[in-house]
C-alpha atoms as a PDB file:
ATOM      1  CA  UNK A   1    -163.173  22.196  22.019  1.00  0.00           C
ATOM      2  CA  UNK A   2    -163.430  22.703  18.302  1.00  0.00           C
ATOM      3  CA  UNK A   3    -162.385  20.280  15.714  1.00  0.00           C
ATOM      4  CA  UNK A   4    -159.014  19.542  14.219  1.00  0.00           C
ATOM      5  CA  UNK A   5    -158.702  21.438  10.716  1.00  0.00           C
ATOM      6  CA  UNK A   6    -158.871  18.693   7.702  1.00  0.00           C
ATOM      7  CA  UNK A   7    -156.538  21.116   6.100  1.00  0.00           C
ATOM      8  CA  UNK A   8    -152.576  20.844   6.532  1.00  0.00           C
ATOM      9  CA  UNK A   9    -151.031  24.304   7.935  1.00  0.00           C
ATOM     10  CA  UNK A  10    -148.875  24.896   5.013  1.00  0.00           C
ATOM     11  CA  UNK A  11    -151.744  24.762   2.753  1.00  0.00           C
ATOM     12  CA  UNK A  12    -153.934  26.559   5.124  1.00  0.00           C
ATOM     13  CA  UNK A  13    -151.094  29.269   4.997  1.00  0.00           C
ATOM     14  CA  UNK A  14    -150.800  29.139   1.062  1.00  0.00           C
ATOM     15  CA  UNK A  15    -154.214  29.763   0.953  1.00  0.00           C
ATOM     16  CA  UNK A  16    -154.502  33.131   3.130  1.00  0.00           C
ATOM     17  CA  UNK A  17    -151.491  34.328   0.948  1.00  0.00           C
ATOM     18  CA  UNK A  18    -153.749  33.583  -2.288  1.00  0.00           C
ATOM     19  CA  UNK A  19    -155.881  35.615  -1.074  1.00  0.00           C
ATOM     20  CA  UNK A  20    -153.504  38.458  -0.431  1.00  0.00           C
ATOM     21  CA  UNK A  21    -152.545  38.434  -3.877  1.00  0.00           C
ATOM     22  CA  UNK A  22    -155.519  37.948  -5.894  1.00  0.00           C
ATOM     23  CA  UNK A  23    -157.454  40.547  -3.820  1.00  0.00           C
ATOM     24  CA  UNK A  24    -160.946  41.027  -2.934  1.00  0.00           C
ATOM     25  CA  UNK A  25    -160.866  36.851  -3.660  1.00  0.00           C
ATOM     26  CA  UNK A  26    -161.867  34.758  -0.417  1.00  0.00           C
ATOM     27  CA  UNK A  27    -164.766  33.405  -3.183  1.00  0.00           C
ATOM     28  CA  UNK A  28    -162.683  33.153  -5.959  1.00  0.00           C
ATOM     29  CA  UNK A  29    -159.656  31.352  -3.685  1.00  0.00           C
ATOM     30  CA  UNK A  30    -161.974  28.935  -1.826  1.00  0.00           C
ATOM     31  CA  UNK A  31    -163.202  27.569  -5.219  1.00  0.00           C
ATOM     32  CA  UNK A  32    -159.815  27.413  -7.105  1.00  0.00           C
ATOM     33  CA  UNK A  33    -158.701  25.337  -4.068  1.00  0.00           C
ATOM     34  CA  UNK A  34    -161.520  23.172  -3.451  1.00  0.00           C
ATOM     35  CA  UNK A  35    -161.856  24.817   0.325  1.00  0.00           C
ATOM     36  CA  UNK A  36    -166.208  24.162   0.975  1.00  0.00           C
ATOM     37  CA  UNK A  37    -166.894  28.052   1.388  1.00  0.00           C
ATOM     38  CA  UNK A  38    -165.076  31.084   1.514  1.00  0.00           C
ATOM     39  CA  UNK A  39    -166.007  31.486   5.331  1.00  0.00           C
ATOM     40  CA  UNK A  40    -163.308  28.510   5.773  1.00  0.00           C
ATOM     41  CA  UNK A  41    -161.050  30.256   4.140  1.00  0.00           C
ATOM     42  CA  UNK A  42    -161.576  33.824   6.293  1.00  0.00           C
ATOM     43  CA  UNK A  43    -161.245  31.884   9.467  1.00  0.00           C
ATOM     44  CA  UNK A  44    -157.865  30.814   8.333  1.00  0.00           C
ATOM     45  CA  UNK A  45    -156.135  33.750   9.055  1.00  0.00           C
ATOM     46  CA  UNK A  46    -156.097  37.354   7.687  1.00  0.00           C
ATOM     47  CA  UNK A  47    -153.411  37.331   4.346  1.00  0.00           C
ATOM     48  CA  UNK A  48    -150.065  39.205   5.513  1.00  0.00           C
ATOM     49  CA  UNK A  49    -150.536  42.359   4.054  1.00  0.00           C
ATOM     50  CA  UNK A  50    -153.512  42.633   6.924  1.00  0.00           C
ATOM     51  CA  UNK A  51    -151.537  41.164   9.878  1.00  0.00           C
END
């Protein structure tokens, strides 16, 4: 069983659509939002535009 996020959906879901918009940016999101590593952020969810 893996552990809970300590991120909220809807910011977990703002973040992924950052990253749609301010493509190639998992880095560059990540740090703006204070997420630990960009890895977090890619196991979020793929932005929109990929789903």
């Amino acid at each position: 069983m893996s552990r809970p996020s300590p991120y909220p959906a809807e910011f977990r879901e703002r973040a992924v659509q950052m990253v749609a918009e301010v493509r190639p940016g998992y880095a560059a999101v990540a740090r703006k939002l204070g997420i630990g590593t960009a890895e977090t952020l890619r196991k979020m969810g793929p932005p929109e535009s990929d789903r």
